[in-house]
N, C-alpha and C. Protein backbone atom coordinates (compact mmCIF):
# COMPACT_ATOMS: atom_id res chain seq x y z
N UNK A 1 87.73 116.96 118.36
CA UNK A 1 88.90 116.88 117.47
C UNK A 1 89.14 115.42 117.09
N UNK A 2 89.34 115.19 116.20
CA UNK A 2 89.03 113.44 115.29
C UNK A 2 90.94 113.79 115.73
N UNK A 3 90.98 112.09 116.32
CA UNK A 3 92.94 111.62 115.48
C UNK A 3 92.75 110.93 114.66
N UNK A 4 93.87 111.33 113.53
CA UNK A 4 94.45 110.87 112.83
C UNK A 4 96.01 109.77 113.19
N UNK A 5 95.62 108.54 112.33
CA UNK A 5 96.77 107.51 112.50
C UNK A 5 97.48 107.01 111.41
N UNK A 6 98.44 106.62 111.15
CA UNK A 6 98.57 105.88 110.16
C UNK A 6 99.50 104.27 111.05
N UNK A 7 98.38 103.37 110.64
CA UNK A 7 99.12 102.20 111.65
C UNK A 7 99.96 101.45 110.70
N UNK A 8 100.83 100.26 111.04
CA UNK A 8 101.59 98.94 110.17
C UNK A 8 101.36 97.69 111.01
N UNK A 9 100.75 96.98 110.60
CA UNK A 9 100.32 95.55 111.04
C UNK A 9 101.38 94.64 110.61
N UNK A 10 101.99 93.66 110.95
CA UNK A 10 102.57 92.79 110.68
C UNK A 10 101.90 91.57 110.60
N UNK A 11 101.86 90.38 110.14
CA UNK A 11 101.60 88.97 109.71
C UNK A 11 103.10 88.05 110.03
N UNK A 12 103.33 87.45 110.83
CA UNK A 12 104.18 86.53 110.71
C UNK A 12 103.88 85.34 109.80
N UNK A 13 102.52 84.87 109.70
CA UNK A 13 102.61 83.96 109.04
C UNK A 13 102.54 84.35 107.43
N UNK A 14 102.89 85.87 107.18
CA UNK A 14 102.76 85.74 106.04
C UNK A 14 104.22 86.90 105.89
N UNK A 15 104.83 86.80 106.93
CA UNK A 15 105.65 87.98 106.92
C UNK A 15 105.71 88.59 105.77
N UNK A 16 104.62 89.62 106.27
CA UNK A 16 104.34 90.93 105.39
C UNK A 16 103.96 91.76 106.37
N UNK A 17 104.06 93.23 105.94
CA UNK A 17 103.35 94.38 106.77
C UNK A 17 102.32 94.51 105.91
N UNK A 18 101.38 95.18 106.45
CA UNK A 18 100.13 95.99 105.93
C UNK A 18 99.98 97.49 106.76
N UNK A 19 99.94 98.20 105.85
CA UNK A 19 100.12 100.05 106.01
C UNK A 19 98.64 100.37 106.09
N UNK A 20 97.97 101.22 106.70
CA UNK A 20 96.74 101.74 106.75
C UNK A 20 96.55 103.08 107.57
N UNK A 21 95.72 103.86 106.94
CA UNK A 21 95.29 105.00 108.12
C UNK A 21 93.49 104.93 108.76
N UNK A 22 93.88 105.53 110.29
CA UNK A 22 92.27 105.18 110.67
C UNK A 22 92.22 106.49 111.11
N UNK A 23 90.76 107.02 111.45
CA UNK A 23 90.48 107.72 112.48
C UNK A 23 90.08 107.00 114.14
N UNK A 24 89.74 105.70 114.06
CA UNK A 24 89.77 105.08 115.20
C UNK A 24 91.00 104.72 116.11
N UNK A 25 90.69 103.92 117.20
CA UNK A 25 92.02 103.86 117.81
C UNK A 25 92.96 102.74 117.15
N UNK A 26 93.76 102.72 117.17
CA UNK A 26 94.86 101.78 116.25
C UNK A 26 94.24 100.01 116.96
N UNK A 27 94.13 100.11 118.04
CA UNK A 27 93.83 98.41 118.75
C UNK A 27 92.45 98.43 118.17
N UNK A 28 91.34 98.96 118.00
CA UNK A 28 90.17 99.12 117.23
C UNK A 28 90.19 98.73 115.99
N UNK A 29 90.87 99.57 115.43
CA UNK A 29 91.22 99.31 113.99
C UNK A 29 91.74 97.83 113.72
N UNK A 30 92.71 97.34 114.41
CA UNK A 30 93.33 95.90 114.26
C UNK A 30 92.66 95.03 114.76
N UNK A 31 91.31 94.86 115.25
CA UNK A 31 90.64 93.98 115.78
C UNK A 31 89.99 94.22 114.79
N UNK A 32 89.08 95.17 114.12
CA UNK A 32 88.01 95.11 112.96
C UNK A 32 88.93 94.58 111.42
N UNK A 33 90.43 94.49 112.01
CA UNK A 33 91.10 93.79 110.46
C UNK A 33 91.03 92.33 111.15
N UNK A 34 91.32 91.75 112.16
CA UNK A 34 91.41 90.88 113.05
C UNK A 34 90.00 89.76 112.84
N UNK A 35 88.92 90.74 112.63
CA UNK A 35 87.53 89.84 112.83
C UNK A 35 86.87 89.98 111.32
N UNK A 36 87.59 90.40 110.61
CA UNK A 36 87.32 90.74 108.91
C UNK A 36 86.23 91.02 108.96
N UNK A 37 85.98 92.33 109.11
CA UNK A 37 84.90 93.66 109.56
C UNK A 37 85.04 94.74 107.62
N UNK A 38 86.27 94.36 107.43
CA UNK A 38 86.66 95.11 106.45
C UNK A 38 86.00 94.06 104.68
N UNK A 39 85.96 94.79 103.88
CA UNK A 39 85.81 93.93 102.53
C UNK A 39 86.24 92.50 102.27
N UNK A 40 85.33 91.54 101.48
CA UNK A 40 86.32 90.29 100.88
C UNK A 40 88.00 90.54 100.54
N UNK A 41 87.75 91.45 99.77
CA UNK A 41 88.86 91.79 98.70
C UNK A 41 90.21 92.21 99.80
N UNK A 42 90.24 92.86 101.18
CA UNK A 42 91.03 92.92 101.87
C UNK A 42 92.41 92.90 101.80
N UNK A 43 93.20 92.92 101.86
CA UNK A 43 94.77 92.21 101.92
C UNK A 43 94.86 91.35 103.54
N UNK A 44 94.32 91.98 104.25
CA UNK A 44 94.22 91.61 105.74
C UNK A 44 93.49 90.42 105.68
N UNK A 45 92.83 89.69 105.03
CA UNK A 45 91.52 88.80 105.29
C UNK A 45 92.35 87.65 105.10
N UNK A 46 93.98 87.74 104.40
CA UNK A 46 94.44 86.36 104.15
C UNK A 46 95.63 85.89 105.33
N UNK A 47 95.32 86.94 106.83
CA UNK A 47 95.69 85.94 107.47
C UNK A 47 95.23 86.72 109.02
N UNK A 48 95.41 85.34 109.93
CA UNK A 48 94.71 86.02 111.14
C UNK A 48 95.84 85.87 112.40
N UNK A 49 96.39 86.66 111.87
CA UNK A 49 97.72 86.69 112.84
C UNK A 49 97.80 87.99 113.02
N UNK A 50 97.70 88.89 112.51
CA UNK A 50 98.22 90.52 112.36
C UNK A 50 98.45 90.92 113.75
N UNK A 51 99.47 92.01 114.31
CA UNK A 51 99.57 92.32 115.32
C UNK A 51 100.13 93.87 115.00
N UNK A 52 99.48 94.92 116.07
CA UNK A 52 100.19 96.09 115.92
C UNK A 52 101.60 96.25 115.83
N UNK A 53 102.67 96.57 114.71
CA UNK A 53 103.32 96.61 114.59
C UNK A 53 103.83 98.19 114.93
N UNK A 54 103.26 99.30 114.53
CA UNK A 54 104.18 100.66 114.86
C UNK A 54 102.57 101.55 114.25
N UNK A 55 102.54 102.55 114.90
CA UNK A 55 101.79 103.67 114.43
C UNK A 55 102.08 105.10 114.77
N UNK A 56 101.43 106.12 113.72
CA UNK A 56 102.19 107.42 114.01
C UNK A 56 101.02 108.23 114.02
N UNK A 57 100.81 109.07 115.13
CA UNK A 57 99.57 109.84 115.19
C UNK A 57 99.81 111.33 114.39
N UNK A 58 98.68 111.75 113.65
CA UNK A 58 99.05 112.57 112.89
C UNK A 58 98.00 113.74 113.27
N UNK A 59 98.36 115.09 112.05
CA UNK A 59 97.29 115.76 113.09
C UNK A 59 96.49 115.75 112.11
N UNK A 60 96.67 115.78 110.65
CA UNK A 60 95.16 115.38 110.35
C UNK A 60 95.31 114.58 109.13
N UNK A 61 94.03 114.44 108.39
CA UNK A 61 93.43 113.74 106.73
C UNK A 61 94.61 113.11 106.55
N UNK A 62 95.19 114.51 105.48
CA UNK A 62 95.86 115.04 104.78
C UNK A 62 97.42 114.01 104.82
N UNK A 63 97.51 114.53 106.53
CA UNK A 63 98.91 114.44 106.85
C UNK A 63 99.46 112.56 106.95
N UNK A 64 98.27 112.74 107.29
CA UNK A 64 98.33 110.84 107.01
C UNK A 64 97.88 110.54 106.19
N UNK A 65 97.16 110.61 105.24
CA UNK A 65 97.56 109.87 104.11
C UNK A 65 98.39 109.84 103.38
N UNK A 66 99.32 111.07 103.32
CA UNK A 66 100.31 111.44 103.08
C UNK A 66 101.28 110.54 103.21
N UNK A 67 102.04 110.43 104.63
CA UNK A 67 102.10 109.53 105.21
C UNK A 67 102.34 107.86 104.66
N UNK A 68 101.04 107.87 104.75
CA UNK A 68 100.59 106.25 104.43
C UNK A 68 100.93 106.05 103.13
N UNK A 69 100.89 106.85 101.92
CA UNK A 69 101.21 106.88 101.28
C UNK A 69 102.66 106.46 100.53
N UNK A 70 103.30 107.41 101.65
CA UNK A 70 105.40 107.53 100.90
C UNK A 70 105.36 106.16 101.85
N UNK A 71 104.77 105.41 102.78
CA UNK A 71 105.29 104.34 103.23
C UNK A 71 104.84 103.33 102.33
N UNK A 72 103.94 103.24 102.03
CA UNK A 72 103.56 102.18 100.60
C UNK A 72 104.46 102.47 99.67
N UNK A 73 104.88 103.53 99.11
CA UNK A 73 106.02 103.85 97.89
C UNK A 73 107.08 102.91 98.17
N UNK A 74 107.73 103.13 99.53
CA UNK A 74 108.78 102.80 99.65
C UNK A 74 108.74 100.84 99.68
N UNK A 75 108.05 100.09 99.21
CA UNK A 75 107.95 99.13 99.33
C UNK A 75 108.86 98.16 100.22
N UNK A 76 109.43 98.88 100.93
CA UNK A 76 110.70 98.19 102.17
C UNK A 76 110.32 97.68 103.46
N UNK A 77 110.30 96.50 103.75
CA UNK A 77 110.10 96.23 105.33
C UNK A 77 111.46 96.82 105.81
N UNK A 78 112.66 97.01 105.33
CA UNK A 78 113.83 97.80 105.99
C UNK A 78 113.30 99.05 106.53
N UNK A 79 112.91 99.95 105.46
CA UNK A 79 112.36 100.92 105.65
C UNK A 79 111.25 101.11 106.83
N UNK A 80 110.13 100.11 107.23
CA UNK A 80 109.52 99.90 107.95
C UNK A 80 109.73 99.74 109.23
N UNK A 81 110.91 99.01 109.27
CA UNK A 81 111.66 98.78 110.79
C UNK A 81 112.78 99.71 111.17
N UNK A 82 112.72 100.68 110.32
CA UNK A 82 113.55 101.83 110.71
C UNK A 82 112.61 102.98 111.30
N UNK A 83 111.72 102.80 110.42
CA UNK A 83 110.63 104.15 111.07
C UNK A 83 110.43 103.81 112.33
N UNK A 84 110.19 102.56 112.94
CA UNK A 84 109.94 101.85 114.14
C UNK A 84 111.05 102.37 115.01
N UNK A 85 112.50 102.09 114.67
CA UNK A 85 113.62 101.59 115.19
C UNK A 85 114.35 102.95 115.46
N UNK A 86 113.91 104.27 114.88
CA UNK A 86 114.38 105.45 114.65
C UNK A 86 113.75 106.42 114.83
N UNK A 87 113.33 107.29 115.70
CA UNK A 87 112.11 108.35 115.93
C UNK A 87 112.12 109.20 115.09
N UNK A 88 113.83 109.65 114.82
CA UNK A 88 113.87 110.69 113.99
C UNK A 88 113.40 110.71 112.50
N UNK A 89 113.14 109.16 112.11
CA UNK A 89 113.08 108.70 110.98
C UNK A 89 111.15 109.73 111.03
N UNK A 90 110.80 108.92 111.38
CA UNK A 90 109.06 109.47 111.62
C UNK A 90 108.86 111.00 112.13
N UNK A 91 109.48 111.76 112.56
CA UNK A 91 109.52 112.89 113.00
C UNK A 91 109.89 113.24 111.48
N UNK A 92 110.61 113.28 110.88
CA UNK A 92 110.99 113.90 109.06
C UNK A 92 110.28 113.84 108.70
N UNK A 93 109.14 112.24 108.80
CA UNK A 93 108.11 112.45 107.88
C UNK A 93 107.01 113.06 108.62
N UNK A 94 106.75 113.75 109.59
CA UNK A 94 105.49 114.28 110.11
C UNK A 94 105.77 115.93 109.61
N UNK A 95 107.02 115.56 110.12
CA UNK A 95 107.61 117.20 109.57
C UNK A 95 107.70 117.85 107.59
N UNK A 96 107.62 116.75 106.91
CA UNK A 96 107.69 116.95 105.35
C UNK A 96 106.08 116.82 105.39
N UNK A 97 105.22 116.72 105.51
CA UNK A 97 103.83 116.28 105.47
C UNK A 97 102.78 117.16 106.27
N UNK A 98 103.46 118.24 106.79
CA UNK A 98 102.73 119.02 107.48
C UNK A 98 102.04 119.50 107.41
N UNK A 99 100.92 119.87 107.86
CA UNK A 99 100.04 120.50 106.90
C UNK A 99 99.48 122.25 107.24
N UNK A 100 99.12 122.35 106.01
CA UNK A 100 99.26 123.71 105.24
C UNK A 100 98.29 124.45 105.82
């Protein structure tokens, strides 16, 4: 059975988040953004600070990209530190995203 993630990296030195989904483990995943494993073009490649910020295990594809998705929409680090800061916040969205 593959997991599904959708992680948020933070940058202090660039205080920004970066949103992503993996099938690997989330500390995996942030070390291969960490050692720029990923494309030139990256968003991650312009700084080497990133640290796991919050991730939500999903049960599948679908449900996280989903996911990953309405959190990119919402262009809010508010929004970001609420999903963190609020379970119920992330439980709505596992629960609107469910899959079919």
């Amino acid at each position: 059975m593959n997991n599904f993630f959708v992680y948020i990296l933070f940058s202090e030195s660039l205080n920004r988040f970066y949103t992503g989904l993996t099938t690997l483990k989330v500390e995996e995943r942030l070390e291969n953004h960490l050692h720029k494993k990923y494309a030139g073009s990256n968003f991650t490649q312009k700084a080497n600070d990133w640290t796991l910020f919050h991730s939500i295990k999903c049960k599948s594809f679908s449900q996280a990209r989903n996911i990953e998705l309405h959190v990119k929409r919402m262009k809010s680090s508010t929004y970001i530190k609420n999903l963190k800061l609020y379970p119920e916040l992330q439980q709505k969205l596992l629960d609107q995203y469910k899959s079919t």
